[in-house]
Protein backbone atom coordinates (compact mmCIF):
# COMPACT_ATOMS: atom_id res chain seq x y z
CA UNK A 1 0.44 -4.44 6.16
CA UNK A 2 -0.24 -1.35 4.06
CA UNK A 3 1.14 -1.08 0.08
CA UNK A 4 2.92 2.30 0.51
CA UNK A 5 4.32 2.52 -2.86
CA UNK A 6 4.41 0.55 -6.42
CA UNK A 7 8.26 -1.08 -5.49
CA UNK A 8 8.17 -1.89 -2.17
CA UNK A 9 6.92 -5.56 -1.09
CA UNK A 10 7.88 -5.77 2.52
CA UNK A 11 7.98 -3.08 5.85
CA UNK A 12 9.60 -3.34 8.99
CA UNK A 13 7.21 -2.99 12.44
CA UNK A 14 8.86 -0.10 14.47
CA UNK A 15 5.97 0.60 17.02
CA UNK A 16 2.79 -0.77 18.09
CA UNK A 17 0.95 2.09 19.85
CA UNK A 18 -2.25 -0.25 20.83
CA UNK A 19 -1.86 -3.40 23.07
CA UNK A 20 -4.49 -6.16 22.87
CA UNK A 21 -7.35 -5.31 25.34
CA UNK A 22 -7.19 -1.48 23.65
CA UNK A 23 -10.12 0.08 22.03
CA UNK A 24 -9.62 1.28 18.60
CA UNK A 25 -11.55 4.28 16.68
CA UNK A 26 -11.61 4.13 12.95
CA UNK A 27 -8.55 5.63 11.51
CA UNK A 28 -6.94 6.04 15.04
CA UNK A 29 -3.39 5.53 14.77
CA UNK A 30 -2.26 1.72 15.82
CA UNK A 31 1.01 1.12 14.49
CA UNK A 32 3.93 2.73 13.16
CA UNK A 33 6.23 0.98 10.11
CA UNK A 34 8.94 1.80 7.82
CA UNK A 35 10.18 1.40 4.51
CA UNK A 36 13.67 2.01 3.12
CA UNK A 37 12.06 5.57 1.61
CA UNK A 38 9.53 6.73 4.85
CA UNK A 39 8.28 5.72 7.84
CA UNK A 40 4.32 5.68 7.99
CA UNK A 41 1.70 5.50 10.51
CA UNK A 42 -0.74 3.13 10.08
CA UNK A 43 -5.08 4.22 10.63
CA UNK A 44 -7.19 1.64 12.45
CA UNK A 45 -9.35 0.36 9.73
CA UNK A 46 -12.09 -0.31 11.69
CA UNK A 47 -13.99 0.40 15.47
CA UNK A 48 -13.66 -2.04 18.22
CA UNK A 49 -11.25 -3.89 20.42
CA UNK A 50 -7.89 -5.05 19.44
CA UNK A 51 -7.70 -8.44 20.08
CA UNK A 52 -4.70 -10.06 18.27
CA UNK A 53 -1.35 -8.68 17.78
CA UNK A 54 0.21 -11.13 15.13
CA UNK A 55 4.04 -9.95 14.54
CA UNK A 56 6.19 -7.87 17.31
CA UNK A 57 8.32 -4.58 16.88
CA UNK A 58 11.30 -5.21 14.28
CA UNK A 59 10.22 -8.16 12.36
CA UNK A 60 9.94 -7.56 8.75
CA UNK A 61 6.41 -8.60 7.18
CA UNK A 62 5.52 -9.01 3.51
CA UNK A 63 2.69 -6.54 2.34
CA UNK A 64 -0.86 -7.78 2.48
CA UNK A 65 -0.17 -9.61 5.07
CA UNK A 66 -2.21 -9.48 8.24
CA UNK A 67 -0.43 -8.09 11.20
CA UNK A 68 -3.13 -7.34 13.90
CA UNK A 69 -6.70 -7.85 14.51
CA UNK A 70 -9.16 -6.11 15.68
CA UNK A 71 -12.91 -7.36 16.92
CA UNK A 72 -15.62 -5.15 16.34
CA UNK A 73 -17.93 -6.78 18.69
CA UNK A 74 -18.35 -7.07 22.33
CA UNK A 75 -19.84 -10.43 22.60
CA UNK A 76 -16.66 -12.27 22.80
CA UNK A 77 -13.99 -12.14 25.39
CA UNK A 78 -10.98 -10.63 24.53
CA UNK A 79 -7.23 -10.95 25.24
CA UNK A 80 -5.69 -9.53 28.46
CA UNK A 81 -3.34 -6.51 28.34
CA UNK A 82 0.34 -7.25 27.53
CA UNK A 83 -1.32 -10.60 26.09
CA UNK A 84 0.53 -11.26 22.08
CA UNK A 85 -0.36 -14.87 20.55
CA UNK A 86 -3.28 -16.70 20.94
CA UNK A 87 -2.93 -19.98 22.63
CA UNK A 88 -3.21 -23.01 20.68
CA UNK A 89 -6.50 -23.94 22.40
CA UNK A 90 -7.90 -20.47 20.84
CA UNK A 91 -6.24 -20.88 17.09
CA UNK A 92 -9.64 -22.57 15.16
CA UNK A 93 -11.61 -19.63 16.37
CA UNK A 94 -9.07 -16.75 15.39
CA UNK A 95 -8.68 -18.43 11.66
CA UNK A 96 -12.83 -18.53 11.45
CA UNK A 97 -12.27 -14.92 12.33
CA UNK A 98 -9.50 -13.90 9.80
CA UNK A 99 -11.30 -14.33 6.85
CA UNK A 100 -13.63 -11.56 8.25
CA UNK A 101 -11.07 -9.47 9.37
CA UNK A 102 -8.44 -9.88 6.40
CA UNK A 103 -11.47 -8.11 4.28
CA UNK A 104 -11.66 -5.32 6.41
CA UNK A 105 -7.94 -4.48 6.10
CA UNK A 106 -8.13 -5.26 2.44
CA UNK A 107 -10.45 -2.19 2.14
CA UNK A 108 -7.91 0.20 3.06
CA UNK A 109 -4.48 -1.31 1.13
CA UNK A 110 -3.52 -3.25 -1.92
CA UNK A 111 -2.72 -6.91 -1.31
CA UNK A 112 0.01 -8.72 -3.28
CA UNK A 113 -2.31 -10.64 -5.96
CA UNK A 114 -1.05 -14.32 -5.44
CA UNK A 115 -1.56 -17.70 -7.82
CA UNK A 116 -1.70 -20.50 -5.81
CA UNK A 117 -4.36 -22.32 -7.80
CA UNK A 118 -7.06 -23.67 -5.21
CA UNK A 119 -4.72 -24.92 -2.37
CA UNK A 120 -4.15 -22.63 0.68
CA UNK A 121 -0.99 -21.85 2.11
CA UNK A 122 -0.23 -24.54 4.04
CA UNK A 123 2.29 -27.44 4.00
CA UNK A 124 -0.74 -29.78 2.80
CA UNK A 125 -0.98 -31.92 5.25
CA UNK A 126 -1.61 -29.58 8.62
CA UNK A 127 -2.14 -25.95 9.12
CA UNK A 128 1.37 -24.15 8.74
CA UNK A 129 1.23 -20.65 7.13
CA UNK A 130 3.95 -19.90 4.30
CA UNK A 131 4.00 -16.22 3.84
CA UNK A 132 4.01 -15.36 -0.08
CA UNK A 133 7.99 -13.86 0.83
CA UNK A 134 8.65 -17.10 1.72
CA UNK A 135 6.68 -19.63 -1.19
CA UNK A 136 7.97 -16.70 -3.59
CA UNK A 137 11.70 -17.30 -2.20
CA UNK A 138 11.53 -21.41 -2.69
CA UNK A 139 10.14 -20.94 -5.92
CA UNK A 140 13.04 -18.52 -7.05
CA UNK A 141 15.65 -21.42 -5.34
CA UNK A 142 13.98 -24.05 -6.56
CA UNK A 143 12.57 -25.69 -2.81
CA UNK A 144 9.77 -28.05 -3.27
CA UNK A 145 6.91 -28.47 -1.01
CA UNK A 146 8.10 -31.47 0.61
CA UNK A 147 11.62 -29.30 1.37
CA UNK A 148 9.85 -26.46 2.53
CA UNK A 149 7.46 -29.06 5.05
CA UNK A 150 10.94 -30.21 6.64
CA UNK A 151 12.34 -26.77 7.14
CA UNK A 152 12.32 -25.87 10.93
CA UNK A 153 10.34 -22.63 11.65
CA UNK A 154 11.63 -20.20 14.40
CA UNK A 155 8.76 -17.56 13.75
CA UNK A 156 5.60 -17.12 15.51
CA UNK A 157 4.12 -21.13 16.22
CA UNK A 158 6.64 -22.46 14.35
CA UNK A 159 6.59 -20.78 11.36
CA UNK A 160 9.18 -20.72 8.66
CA UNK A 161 10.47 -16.81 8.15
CA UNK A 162 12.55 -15.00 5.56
CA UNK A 163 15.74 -16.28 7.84
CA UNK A 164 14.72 -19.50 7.93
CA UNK A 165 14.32 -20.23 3.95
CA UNK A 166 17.37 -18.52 3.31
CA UNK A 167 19.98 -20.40 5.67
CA UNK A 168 18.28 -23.56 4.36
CA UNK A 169 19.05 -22.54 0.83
CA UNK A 170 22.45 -21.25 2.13
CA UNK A 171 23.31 -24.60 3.59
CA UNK A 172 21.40 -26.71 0.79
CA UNK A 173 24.26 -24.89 -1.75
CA UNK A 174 27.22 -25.40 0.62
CA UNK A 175 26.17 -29.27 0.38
CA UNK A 176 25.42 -29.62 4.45
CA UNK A 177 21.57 -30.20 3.48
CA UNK A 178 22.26 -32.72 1.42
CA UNK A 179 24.47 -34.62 3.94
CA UNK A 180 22.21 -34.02 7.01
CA UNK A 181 19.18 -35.42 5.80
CA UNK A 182 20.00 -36.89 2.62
CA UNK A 183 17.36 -34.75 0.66
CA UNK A 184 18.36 -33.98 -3.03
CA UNK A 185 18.35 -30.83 -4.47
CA UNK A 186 15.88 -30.81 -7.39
CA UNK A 187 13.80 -28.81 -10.09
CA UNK A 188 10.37 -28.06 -8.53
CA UNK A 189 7.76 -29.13 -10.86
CA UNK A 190 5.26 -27.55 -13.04
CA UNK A 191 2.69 -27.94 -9.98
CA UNK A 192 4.97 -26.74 -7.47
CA UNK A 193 5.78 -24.18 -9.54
CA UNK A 194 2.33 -22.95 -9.89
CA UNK A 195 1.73 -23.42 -5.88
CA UNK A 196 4.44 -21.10 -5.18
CA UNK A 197 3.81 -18.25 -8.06
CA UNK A 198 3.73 -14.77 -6.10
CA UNK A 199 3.25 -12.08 -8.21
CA UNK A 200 5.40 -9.09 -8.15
CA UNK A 201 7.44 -10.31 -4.89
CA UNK A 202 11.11 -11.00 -4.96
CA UNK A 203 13.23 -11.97 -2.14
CA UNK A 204 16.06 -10.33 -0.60
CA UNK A 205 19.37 -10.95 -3.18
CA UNK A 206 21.39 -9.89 0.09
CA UNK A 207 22.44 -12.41 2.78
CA UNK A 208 24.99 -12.55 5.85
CA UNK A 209 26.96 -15.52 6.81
CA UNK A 210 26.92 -15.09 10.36
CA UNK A 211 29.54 -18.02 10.75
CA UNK A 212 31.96 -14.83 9.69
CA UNK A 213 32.69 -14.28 13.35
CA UNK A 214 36.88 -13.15 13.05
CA UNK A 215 38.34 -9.82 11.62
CA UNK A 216 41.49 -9.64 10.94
CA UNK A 217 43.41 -6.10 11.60
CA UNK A 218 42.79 -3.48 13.47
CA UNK A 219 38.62 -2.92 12.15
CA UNK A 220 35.45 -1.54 13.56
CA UNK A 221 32.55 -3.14 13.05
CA UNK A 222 29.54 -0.63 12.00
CA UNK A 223 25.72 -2.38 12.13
CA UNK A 224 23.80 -1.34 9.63
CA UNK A 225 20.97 0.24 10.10
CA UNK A 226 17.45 -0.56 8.74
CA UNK A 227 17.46 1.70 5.65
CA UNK A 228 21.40 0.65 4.98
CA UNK A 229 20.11 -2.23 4.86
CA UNK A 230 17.25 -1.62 2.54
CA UNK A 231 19.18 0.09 0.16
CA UNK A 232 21.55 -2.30 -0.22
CA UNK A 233 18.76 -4.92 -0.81
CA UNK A 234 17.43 -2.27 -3.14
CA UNK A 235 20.70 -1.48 -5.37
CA UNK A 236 21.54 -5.39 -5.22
CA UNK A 237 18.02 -6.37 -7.10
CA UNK A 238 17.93 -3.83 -9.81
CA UNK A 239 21.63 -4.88 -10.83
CA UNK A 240 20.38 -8.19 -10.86
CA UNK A 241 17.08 -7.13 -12.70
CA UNK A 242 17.99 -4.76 -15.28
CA UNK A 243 21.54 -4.85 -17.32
CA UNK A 244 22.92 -1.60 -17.16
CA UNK A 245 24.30 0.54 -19.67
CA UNK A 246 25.88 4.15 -18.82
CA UNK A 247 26.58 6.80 -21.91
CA UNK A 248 28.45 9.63 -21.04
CA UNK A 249 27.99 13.74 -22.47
CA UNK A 250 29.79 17.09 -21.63
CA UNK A 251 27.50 20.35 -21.71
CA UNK A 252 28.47 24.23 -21.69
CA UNK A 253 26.16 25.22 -19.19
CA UNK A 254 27.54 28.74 -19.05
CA UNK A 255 24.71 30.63 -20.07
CA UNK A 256 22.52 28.65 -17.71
CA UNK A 257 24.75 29.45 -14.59
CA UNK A 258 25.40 33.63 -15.49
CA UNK A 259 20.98 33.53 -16.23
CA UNK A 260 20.58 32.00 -12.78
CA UNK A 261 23.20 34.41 -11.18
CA UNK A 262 21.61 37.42 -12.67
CA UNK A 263 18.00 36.50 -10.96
CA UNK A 264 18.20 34.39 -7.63
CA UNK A 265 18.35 37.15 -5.57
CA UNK A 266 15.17 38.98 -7.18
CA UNK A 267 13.76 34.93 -7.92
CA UNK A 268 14.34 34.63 -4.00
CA UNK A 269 12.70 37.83 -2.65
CA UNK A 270 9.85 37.74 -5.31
CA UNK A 271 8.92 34.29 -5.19
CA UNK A 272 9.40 33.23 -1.47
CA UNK A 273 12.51 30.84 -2.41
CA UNK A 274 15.36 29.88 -3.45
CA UNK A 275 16.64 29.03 -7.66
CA UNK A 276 18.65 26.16 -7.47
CA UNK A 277 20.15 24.13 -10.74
CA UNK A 278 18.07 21.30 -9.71
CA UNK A 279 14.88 22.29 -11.22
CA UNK A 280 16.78 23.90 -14.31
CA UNK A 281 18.19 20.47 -15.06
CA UNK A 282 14.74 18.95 -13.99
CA UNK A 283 12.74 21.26 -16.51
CA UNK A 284 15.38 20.17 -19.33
CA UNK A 285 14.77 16.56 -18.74
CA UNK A 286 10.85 16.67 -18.77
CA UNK A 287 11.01 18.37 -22.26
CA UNK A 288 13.19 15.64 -23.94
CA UNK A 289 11.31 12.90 -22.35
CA UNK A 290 8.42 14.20 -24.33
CA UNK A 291 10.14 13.59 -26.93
CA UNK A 292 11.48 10.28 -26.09
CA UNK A 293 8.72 8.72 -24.00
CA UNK A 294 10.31 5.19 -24.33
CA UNK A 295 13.02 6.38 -21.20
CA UNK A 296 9.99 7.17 -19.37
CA UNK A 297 8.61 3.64 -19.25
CA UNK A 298 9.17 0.21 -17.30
CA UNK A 299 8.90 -3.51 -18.23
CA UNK A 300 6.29 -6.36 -16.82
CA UNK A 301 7.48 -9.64 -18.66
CA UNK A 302 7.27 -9.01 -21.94
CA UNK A 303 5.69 -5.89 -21.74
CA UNK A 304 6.58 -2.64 -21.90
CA UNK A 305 4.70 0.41 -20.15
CA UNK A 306 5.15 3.68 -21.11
CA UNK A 307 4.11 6.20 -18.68
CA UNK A 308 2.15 9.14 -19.96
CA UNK A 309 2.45 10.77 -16.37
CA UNK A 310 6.27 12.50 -15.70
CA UNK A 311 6.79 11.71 -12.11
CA UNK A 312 10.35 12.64 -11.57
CA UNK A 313 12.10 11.57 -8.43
CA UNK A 314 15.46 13.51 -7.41
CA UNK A 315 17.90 11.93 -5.31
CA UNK A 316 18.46 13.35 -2.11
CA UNK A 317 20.94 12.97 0.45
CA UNK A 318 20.37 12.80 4.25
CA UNK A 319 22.34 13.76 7.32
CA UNK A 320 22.33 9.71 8.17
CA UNK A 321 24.31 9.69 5.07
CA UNK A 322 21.47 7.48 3.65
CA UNK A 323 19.69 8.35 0.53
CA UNK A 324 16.04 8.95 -0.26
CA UNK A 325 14.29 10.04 -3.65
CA UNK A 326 11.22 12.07 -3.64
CA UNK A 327 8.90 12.52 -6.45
CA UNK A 328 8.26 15.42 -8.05
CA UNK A 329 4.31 14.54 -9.62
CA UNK A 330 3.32 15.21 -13.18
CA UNK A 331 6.67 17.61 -13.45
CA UNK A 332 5.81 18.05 -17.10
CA UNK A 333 2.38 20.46 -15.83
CA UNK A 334 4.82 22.76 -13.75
CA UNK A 335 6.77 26.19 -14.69
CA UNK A 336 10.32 26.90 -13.50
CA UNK A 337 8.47 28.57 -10.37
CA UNK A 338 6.65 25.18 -9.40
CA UNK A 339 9.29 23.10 -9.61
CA UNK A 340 11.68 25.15 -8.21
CA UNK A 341 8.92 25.51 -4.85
CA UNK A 342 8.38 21.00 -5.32
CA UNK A 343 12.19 20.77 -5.46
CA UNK A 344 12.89 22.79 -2.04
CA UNK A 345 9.92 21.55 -0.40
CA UNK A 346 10.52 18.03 -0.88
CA UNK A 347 14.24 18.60 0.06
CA UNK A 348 13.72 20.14 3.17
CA UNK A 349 10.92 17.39 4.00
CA UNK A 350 13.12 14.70 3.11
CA UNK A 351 16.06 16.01 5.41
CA UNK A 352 13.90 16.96 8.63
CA UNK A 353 12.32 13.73 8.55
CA UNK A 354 8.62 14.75 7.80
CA UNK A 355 8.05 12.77 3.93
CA UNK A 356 4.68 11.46 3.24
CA UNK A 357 4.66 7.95 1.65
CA UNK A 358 2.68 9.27 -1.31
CA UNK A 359 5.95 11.84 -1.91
CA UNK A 360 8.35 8.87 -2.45
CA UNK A 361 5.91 6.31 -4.87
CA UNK A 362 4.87 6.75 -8.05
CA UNK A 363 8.05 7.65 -9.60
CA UNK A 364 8.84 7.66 -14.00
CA UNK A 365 12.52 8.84 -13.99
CA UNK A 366 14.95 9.72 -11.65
CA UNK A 367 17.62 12.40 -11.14
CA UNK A 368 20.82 12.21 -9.01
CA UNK A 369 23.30 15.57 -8.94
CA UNK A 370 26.20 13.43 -7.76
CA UNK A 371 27.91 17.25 -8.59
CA UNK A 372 26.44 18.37 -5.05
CA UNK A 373 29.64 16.81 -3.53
CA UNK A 374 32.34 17.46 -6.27
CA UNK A 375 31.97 14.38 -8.25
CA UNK A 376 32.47 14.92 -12.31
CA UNK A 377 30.73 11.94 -13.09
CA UNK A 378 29.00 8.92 -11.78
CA UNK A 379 27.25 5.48 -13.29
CA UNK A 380 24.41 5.79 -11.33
CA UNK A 381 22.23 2.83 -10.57
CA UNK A 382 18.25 2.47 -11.91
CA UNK A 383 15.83 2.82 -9.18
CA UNK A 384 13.25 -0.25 -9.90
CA UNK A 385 10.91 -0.64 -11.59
CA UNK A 386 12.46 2.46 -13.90
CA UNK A 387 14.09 2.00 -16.91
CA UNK A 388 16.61 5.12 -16.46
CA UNK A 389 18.52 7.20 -14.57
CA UNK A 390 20.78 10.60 -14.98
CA UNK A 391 23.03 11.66 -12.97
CA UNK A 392 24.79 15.32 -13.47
CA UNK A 393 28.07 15.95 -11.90
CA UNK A 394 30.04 19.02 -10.71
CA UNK A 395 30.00 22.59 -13.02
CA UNK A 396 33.73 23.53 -13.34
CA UNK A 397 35.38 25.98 -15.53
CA UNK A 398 37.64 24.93 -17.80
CA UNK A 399 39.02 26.30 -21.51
CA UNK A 400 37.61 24.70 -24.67
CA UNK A 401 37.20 25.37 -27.87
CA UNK A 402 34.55 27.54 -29.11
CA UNK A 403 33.29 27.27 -32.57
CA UNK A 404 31.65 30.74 -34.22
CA UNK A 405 31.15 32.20 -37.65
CA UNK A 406 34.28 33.90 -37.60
CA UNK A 407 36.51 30.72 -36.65
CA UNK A 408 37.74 28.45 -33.80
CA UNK A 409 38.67 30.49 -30.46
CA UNK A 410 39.28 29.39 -26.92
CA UNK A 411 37.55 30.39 -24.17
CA UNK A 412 36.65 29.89 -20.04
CA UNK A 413 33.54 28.42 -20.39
CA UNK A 414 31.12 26.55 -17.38
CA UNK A 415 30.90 22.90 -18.31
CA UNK A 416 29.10 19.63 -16.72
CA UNK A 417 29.49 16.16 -17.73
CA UNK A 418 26.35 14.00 -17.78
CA UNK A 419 25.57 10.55 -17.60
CA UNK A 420 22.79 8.27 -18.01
CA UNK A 421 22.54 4.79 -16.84
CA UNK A 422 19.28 2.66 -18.87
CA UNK A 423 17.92 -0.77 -18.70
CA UNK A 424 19.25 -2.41 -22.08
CA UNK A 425 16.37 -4.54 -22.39
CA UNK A 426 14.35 -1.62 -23.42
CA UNK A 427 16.88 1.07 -24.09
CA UNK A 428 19.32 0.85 -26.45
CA UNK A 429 22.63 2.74 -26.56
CA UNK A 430 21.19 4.69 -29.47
CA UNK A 431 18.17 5.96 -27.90
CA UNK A 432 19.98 6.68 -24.73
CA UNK A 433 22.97 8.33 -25.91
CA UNK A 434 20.50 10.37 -28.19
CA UNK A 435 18.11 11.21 -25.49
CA UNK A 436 21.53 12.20 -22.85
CA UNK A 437 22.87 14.47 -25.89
CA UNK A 438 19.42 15.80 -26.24
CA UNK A 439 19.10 16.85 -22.77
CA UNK A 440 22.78 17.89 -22.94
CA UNK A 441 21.75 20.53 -25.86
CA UNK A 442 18.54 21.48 -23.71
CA UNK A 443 20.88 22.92 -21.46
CA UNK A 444 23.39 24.33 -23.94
CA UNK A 445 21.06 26.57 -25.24
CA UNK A 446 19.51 28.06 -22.64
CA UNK A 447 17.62 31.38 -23.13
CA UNK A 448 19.96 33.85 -21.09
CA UNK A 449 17.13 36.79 -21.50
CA UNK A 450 14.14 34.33 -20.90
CA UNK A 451 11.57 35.54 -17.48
CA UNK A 452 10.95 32.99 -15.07
């Protein structure tokens, strides 16, 4: 399973388009997976057979992992069409063969690095797999070996999945554990620690009771679907990761919105499309995070990481009603025209369906214009592993007081509230209330006779 961008840990199989018994060209399509930003297609990375398909359409598998194999020589039978797990009489010679194979797929992704001293991934005492989702998830709920070596495994020959781990933990809190098999909930130790560090893997903070069975009322009951459900995975870990502060700001964007009246029809037939506020606001925020590089940063432990590259991701809405955010790459090298071309582009991409995985990674900062659907105001939430976000609500007129040489007057002026929600382990309310007032002022004085 491919790494298809620097936050996500885990893709969901949507289509195999090669059966065991296939042939395979290099870089020939195989599978197809998705993400809660794209779905991908996934190149062969190798010539041969396919021989082993290891996880079926819908299951969710941690990245790294090895999902399919394929042999590149003819001197060995291979599996039957329709044909999905080996039998157990064939299961020594597939695991002399994954070694091999796992190094081939390695060449074309980026494995999750995991610490598990010398030991394999096994209970110890036989040859059960724990995939790192699952050692990372016991670690986090404190489930020691000998726990996780009792817990029944519904997966693929008997393995213990993402479900599995987290009703034992549900039931192990609710006390039912304890009762059934009189196993006490403890500490892991510094060992077991150590055999289930996974680095840079965290497990779902989002579970469903399904012994929630009655309504009550007259309800429908909407399933989510597969991004929902991402998100909310998604906006449930970075509340849980990063404690959020939101400042609030007003601007008088007036002579922003009479500039970009005056020249969108000439901007339009001249350049081939469309001047929207987005890339105004978008060109503001690049220049003050030059001058505040600390918002453009993220944390790992202890350690902060400032990003010299301004990758800024704009949230964008989709007809599902979902939400995706592409990224606008190294922002701070583009004019008004560039960006303005990246914003529509990546729009128009993101609501027809055809986003690259490369157009939603790599991300520094994020915008939202939670103003696109009338909203003043919102407390937007950080999108991980960022340390901010701004969010820029409706422009309405409205009178206020204008201050000039010749005294206080009161006028109808165009004005936006902004707000900025920041990770207070590395920003503090000073620096983001500076940098929000900063960006504010940006777009206060605006150069009404400026070119594009």
């Amino acid at each position: 399973m491919p790494k298809l961008g620097e936050s996500i840990m885990e893709a969901t199989i949507l289509k195999w388009h090669k059966q065991p018994g296939d042939n395979v060209a290099m870089d020939e399509t195989v599978l197809e997976i998705a993400t809660d930003k794209v779905d991908s297609e996934v190149p062969s990375t190798a010539a041969g057979v396919l021989s082993e398909i290891l996880f079926n359409v819908n299951e969710v598998v941690p990245v790294g992992t090895v999902i399919a194999r394929i042999k590149t020589g003819a001197e060995e039978p291979v599996s039957p069409p329709g044909y999905t797990f080996p039998p157990k009489a064939q299961e020594t010679k597939h695991k002399e063969q994954e070694a091999t194979v796992a190094e081939v797929v390695s060449s074309h992704q980026t494995s999750i690095p995991i610490s598990i001293g010398n030991k394999p991934q096994t209970n110890g005492t036989g040859n059960r797999f724990y995939s790192p989702l699952v050692l990372n998830i016991a670690a986090s709920e404190g489930v020691s070996m000998s726990e996780l070596e009792n817990i029944p495994g519904t997966g693929n020959e008997g393995r213990v999945t993402k479900k599995d781990i987290l009703q034992y933990v549900s039931e192990r809190k609710a006390g039912v554990r304890s009762r059934e098999s009189g196993v006490r909930s403890q500490q892991p130790t510094v060992q077991s620690q150590q055999e289930f560090s996974v680095i840079r893997e965290s497990a779902p903070l989002t579970t469903h009771d399904s012994r929630l069975t009655t309504y009550s009322g007259n309800v429908e009951i909407i399933e989510m679907d597969r991004m929902r459900k991402l998100i909310a995975e998604h906006m449930v870990r970075s509340k849980h990761t990063s404690p959020h502060v939101t400042s609030f700001t007003e601007a008088d964007v007036t002579n922003l919105v009479m500039w970009r009246d005056k020249v969108k029809k000439d901007f339009e037939k001249r350049e081939g499309t469309k001047i929207t506020f987005t890339p105004l606001f978008i060109e503001a925020i690049v220049r003050c995070i030059k001058k505040f590089p600390l918002v453009n940063s993220s944390l790992d432990g202890d350690k902060i990481i400032i990003k010299k590259d301004i990758n800024v991701g704009m949230a964008t809405a989709l007809p599902s009603g979902n939400l995706i955010v592409p990224v606008i790459r190294n922002a701070d090298q583009l004019n008004l025209v560039g960006l303005a071309k990246q914003v529509n582009m990546l729009a128009d991409n993101a609501r027809t369906g055809k986003l690259k995985a490369d157009d939603t990674s790599g991300g520094t900062f994020t915008m939202t214009n939670v103003g696109t659907f009338g909203s003043l105001m919102g407390t937007p939430i950080i999108n991980q592993p960022q340390v901010a976000i701004l969010a820029v609500g409706a422009i309405k007129k409205r009178p206020v007081v204008v201050e000039t040489p010749a005294g206080d007057s009161i006028a109808i002026r165009h004005m936006m509230y902004l707000s900025m929600s920041y990770d207070h382990r590395i920003v503090d309310g000073s620096l983001g209330a500076t940098f929000l007032t900063a960006v504010a002022k940006e777009l206060e004085n605006f150069n009404g006779d400026r070119e594009y």
